[in-house]
PDB file of N, CA and C in Angstrom:
ATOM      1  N   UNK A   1     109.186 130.772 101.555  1.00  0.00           N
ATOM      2  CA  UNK A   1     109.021 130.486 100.152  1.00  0.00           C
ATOM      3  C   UNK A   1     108.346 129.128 100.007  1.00  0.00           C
ATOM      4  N   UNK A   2     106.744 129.140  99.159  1.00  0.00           N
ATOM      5  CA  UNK A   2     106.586 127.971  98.941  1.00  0.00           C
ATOM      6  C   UNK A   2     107.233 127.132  97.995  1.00  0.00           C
ATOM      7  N   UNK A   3     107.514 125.391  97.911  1.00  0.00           N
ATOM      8  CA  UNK A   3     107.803 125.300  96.441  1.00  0.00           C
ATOM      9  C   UNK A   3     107.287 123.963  96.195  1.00  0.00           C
ATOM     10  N   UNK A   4     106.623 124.012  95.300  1.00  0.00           N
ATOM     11  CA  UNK A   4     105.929 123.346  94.467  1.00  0.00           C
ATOM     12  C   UNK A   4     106.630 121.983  94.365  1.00  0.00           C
ATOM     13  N   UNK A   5     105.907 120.444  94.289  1.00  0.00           N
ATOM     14  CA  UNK A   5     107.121 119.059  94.654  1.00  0.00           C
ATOM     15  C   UNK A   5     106.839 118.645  92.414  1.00  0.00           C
ATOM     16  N   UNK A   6     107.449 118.015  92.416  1.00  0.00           N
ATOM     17  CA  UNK A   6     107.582 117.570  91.330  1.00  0.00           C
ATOM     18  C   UNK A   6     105.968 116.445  91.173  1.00  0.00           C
ATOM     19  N   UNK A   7     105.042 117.185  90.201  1.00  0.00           N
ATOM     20  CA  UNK A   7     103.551 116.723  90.149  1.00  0.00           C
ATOM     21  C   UNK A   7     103.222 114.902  89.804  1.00  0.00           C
ATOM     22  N   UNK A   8     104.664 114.429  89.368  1.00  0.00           N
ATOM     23  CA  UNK A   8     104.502 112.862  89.024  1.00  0.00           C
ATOM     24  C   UNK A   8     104.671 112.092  90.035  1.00  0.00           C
ATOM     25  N   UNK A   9     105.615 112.830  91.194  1.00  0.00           N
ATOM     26  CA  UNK A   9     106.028 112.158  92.798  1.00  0.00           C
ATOM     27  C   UNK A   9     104.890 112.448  93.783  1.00  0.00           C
ATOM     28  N   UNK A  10     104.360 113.940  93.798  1.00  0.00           N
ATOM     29  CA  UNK A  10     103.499 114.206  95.085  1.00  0.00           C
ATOM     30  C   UNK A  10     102.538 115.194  94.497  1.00  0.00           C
ATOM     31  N   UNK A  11     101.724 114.952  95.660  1.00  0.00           N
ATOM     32  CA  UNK A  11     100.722 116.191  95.205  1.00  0.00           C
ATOM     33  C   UNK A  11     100.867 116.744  96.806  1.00  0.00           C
ATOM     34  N   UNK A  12     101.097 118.360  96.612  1.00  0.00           N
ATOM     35  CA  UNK A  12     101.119 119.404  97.717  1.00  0.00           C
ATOM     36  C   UNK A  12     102.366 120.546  97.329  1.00  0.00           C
ATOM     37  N   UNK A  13     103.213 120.396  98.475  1.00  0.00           N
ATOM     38  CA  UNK A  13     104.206 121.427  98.999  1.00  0.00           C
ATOM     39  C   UNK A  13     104.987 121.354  99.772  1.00  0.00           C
ATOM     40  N   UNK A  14     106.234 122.366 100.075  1.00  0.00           N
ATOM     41  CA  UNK A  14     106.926 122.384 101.426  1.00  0.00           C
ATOM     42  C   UNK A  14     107.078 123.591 101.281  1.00  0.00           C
ATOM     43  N   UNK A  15     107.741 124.620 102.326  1.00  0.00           N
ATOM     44  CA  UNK A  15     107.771 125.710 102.374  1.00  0.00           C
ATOM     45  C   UNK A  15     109.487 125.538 102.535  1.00  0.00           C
ATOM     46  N   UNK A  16     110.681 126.692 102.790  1.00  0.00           N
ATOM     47  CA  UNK A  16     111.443 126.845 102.811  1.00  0.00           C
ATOM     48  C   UNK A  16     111.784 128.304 103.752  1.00  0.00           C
ATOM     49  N   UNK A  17     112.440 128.195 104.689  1.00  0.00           N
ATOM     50  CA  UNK A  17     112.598 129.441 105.863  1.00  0.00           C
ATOM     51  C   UNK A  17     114.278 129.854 105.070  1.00  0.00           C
ATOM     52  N   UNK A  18     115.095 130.736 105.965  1.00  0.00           N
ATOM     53  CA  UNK A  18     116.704 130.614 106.068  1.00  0.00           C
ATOM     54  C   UNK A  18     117.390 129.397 106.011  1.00  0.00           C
ATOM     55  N   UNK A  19     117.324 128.443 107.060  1.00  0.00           N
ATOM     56  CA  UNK A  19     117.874 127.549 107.502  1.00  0.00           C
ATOM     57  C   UNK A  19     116.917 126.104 107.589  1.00  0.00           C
ATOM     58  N   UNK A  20     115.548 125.936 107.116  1.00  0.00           N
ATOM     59  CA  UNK A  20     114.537 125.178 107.594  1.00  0.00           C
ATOM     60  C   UNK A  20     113.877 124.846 106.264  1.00  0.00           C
ATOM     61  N   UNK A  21     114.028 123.585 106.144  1.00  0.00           N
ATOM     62  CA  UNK A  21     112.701 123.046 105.238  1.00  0.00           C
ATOM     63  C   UNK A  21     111.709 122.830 106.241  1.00  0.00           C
ATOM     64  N   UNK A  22     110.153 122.856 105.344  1.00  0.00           N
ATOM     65  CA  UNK A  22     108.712 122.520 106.497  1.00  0.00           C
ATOM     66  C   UNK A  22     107.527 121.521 105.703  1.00  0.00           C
ATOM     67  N   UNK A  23     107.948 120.816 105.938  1.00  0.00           N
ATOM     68  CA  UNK A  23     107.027 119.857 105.052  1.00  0.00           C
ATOM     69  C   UNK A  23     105.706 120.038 105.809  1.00  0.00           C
ATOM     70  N   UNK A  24     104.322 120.204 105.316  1.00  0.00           N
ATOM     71  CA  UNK A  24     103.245 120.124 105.981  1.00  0.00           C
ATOM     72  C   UNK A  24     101.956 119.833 104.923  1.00  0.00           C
ATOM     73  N   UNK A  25     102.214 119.611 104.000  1.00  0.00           N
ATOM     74  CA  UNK A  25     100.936 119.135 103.276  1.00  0.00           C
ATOM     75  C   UNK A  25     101.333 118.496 101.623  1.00  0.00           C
ATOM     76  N   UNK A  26     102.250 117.332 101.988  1.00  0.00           N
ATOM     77  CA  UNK A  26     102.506 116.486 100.889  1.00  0.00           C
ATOM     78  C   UNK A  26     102.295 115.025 101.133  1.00  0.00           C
ATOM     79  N   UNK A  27     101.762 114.791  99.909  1.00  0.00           N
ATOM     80  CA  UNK A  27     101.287 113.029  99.473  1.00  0.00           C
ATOM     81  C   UNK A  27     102.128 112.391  98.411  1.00  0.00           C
ATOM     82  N   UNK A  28     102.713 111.889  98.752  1.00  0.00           N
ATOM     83  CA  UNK A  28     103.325 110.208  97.675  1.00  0.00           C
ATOM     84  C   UNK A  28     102.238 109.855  96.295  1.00  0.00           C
ATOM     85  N   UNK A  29     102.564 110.232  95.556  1.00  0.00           N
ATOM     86  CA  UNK A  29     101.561 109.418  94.866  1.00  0.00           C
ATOM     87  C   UNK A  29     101.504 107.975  94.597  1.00  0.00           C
ATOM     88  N   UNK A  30     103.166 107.453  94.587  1.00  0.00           N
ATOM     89  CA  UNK A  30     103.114 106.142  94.792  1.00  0.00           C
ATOM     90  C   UNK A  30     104.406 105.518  96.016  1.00  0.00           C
ATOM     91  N   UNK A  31     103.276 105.216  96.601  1.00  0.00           N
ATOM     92  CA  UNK A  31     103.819 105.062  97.764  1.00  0.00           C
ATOM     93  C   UNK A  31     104.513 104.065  97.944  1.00  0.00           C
ATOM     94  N   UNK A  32     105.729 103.711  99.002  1.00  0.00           N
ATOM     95  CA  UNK A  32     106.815 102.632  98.955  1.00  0.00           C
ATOM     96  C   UNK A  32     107.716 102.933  98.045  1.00  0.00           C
ATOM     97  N   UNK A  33     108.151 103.655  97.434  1.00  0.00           N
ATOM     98  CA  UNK A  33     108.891 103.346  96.221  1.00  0.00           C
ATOM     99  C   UNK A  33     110.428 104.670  96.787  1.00  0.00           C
ATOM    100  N   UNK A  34     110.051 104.767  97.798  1.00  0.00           N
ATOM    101  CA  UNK A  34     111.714 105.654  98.441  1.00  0.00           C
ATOM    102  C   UNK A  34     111.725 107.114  98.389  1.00  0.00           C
ATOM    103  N   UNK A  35     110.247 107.656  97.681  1.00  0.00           N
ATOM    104  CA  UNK A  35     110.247 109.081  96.733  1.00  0.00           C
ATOM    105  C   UNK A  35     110.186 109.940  98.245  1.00  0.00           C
ATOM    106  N   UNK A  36     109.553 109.523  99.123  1.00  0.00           N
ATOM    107  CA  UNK A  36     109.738 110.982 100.252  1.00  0.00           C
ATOM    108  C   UNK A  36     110.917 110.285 101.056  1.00  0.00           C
ATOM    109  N   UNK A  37     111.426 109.624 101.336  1.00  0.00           N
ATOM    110  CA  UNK A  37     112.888 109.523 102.214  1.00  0.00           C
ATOM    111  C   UNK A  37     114.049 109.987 100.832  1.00  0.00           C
ATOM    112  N   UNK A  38     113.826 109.900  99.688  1.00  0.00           N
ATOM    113  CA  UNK A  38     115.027 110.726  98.956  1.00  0.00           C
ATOM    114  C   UNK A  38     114.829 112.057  98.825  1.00  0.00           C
ATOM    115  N   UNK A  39     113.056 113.067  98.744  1.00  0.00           N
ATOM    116  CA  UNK A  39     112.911 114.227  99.287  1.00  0.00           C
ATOM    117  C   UNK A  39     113.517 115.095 100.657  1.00  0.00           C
ATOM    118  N   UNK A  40     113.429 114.014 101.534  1.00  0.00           N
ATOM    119  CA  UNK A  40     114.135 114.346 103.528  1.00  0.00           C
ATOM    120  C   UNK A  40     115.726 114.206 102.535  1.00  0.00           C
ATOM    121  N   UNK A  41     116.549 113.256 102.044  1.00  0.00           N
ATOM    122  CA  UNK A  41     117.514 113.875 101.608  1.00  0.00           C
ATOM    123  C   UNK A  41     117.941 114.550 100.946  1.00  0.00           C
ATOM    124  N   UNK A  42     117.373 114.940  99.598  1.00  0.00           N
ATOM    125  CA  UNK A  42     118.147 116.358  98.941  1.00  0.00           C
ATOM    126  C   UNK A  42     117.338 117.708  99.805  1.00  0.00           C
ATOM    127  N   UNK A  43     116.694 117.443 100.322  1.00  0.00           N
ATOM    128  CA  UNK A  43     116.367 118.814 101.260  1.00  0.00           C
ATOM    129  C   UNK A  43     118.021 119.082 102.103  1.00  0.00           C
ATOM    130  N   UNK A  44     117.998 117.856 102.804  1.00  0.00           N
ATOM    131  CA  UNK A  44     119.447 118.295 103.888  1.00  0.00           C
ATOM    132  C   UNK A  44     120.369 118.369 102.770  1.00  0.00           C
ATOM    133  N   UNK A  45     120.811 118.761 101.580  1.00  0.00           N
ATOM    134  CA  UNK A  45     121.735 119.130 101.061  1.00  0.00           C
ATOM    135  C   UNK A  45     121.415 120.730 100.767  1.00  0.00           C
ATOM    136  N   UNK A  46     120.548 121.342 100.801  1.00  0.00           N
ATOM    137  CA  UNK A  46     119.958 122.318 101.020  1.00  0.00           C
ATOM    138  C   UNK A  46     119.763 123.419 102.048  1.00  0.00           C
ATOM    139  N   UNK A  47     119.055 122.489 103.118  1.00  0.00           N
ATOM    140  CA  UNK A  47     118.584 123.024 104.764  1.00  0.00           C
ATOM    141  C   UNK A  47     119.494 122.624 105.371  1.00  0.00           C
ATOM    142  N   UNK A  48     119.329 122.725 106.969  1.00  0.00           N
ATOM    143  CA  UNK A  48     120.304 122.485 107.875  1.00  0.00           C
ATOM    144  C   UNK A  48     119.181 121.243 109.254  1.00  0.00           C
ATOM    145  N   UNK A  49     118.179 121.872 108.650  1.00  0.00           N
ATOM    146  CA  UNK A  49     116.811 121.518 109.781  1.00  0.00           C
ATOM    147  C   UNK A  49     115.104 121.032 108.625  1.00  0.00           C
ATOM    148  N   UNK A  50     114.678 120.078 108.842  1.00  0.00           N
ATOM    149  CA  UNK A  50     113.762 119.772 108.423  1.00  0.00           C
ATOM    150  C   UNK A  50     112.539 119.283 110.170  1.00  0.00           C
ATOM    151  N   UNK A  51     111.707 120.141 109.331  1.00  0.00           N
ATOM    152  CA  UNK A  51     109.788 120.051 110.610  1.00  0.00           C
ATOM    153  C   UNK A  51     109.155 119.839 109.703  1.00  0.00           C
ATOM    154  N   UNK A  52     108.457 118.453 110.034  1.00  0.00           N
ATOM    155  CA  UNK A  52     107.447 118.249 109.754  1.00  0.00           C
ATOM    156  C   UNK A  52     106.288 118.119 110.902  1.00  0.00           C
ATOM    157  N   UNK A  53     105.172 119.137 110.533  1.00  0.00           N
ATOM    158  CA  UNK A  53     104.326 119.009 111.998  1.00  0.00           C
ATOM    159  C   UNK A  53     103.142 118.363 111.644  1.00  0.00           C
ATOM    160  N   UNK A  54     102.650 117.841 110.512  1.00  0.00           N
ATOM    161  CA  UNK A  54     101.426 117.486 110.325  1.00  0.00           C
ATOM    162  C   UNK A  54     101.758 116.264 109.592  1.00  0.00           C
ATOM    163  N   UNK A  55     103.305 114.534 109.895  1.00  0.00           N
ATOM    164  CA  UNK A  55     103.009 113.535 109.089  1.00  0.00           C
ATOM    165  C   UNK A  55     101.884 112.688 109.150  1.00  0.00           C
ATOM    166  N   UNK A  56     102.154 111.750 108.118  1.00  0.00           N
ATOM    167  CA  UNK A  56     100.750 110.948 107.750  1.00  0.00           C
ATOM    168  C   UNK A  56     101.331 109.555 108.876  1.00  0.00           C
ATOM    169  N   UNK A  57     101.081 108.697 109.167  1.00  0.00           N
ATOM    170  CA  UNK A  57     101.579 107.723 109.931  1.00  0.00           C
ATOM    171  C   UNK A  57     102.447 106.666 109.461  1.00  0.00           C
ATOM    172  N   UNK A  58     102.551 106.629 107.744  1.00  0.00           N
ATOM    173  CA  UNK A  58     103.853 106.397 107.478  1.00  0.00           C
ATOM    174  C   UNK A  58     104.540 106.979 107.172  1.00  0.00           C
ATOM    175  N   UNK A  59     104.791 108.205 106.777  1.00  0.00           N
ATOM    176  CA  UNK A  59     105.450 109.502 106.862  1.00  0.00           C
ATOM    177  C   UNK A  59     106.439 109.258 108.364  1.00  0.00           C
ATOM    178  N   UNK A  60     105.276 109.467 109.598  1.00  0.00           N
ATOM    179  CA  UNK A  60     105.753 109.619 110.814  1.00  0.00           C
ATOM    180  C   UNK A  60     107.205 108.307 111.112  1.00  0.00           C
ATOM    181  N   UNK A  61     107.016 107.096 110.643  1.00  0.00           N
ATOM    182  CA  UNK A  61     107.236 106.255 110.883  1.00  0.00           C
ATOM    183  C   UNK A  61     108.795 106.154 110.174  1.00  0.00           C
ATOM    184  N   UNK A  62     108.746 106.162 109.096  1.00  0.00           N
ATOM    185  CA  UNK A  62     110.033 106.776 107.429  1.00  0.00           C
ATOM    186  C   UNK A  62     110.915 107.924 108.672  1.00  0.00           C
ATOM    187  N   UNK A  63     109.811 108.705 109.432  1.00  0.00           N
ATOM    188  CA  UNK A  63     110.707 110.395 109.707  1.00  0.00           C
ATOM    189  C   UNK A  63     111.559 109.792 110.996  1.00  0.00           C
ATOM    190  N   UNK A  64     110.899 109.018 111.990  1.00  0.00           N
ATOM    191  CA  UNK A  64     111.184 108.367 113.021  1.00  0.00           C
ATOM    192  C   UNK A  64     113.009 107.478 112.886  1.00  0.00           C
ATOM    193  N   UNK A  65     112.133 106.402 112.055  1.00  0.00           N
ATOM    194  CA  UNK A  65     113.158 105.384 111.706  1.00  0.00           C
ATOM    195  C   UNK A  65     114.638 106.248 111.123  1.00  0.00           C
ATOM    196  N   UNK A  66     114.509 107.399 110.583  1.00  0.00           N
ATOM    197  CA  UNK A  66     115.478 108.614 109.907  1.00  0.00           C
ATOM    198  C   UNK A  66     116.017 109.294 111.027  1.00  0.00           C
ATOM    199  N   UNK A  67     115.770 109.083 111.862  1.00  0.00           N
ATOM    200  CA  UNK A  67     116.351 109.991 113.238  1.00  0.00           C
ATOM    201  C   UNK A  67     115.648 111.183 113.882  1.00  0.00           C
ATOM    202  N   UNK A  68     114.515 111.260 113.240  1.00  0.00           N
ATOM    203  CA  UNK A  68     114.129 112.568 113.664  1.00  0.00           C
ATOM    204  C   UNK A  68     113.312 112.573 114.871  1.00  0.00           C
ATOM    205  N   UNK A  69     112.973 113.381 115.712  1.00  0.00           N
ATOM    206  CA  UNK A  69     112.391 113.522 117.214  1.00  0.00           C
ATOM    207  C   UNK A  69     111.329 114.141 117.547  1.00  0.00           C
ATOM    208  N   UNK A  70     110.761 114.608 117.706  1.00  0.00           N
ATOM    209  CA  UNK A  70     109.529 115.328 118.526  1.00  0.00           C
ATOM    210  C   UNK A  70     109.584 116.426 119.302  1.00  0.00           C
ATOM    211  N   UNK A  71     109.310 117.865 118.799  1.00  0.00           N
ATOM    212  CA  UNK A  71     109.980 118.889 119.813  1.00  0.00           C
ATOM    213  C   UNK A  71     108.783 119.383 119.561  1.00  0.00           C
ATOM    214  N   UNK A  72     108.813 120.598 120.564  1.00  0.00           N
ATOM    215  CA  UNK A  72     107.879 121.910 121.019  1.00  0.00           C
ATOM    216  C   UNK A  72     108.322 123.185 119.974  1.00  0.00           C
ATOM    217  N   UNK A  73     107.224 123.584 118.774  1.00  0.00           N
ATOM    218  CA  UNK A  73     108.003 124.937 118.493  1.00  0.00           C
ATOM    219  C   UNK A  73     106.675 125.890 118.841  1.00  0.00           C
ATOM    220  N   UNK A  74     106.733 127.107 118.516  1.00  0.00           N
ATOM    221  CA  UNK A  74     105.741 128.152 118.685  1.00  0.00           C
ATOM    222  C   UNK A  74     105.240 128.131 117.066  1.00  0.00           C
ATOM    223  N   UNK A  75     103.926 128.067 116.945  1.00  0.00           N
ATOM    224  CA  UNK A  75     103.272 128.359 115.665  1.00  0.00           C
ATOM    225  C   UNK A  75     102.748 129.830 116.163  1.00  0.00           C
ATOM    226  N   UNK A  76     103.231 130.825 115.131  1.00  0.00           N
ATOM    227  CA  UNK A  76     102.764 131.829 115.453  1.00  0.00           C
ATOM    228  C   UNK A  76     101.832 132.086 114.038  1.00  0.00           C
ATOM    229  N   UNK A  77     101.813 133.478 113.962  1.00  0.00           N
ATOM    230  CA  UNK A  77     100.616 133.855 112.653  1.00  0.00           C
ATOM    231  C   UNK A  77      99.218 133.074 112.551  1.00  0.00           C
ATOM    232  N   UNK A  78      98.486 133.265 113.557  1.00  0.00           N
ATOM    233  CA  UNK A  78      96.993 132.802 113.173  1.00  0.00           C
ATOM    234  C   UNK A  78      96.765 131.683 114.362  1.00  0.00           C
ATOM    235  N   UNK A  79      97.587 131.318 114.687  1.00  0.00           N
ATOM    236  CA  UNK A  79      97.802 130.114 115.395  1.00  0.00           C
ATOM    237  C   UNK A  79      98.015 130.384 116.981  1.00  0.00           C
ATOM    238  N   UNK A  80      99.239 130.751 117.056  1.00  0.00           N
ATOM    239  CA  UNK A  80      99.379 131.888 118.473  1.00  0.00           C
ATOM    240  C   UNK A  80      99.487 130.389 120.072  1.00  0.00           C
ATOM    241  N   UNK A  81     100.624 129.198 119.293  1.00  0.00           N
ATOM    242  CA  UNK A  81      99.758 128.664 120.117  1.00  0.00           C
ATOM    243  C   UNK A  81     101.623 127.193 120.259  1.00  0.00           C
ATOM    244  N   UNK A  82     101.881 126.574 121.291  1.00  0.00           N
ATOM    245  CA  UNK A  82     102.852 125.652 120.822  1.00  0.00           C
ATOM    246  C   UNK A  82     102.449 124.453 119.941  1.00  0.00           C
ATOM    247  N   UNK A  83     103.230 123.687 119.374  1.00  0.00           N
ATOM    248  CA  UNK A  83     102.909 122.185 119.198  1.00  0.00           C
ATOM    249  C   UNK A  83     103.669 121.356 118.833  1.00  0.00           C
ATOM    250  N   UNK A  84     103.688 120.155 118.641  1.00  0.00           N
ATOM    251  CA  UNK A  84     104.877 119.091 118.539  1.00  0.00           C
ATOM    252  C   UNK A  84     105.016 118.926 117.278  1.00  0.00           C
ATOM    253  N   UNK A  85     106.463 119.050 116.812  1.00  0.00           N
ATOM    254  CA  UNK A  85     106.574 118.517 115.638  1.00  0.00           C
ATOM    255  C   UNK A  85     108.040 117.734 115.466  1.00  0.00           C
ATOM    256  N   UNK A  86     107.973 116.763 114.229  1.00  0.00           N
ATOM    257  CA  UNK A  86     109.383 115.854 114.200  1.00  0.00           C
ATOM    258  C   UNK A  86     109.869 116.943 113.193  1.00  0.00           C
ATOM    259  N   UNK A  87     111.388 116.765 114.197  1.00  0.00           N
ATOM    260  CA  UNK A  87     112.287 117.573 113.523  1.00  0.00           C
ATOM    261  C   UNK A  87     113.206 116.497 113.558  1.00  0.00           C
ATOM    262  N   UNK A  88     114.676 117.112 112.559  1.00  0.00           N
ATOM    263  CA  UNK A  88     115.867 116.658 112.674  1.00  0.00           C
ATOM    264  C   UNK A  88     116.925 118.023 112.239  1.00  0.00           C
ATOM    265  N   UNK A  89     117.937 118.505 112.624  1.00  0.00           N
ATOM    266  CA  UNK A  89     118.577 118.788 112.153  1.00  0.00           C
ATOM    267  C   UNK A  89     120.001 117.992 111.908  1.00  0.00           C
ATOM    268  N   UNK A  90     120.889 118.832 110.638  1.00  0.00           N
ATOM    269  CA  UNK A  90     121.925 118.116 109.957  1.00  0.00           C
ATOM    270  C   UNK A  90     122.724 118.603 110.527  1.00  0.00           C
TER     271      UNK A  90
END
């Protein structure tokens, strides 16, 4: 399920699995101000597991400093292929 971020905070998306938020193509519109580290938290009131495979380098840095790690998943559908992404689960 895609879902749409609130248009005054970000411009993009995250998707939503069973158990998994997937952040992969969202922007801050104003950046510094806490809006995607309070997104990574009401997600985990939600999910159990948040991937992000495509952050921006302060993204990466926010996801890092948050606990999250660097794993191997399988991108399948179109892709057919592994790659690294920061995860965390709750």
């Amino acid at each position: 399920m895609k879902i749409n971020l609130p248009k005054e905070l970000f411009v993009g998306y995250f998707s939503l699995t069973k158990d998994t938020a997937i952040i992969s193509a969202i922007e801050s519109k104003d950046k510094g101000k806490g809006n995607f580290s309070r997104l990574l938290d009401n997600l985990f009131k939600i999910r159990n597991r948040i991937e992000v495979p495509t952050p921006s380098a302060q993204m990466q840095d926010i996801l890092l400093n948050k606990g999250f790690h660097f794993e191997e998943v399988w991108f399948g559908e179109g892709f057919n292929c592994f790659g690294k992404v920061l995860v965390k689960e709750n």
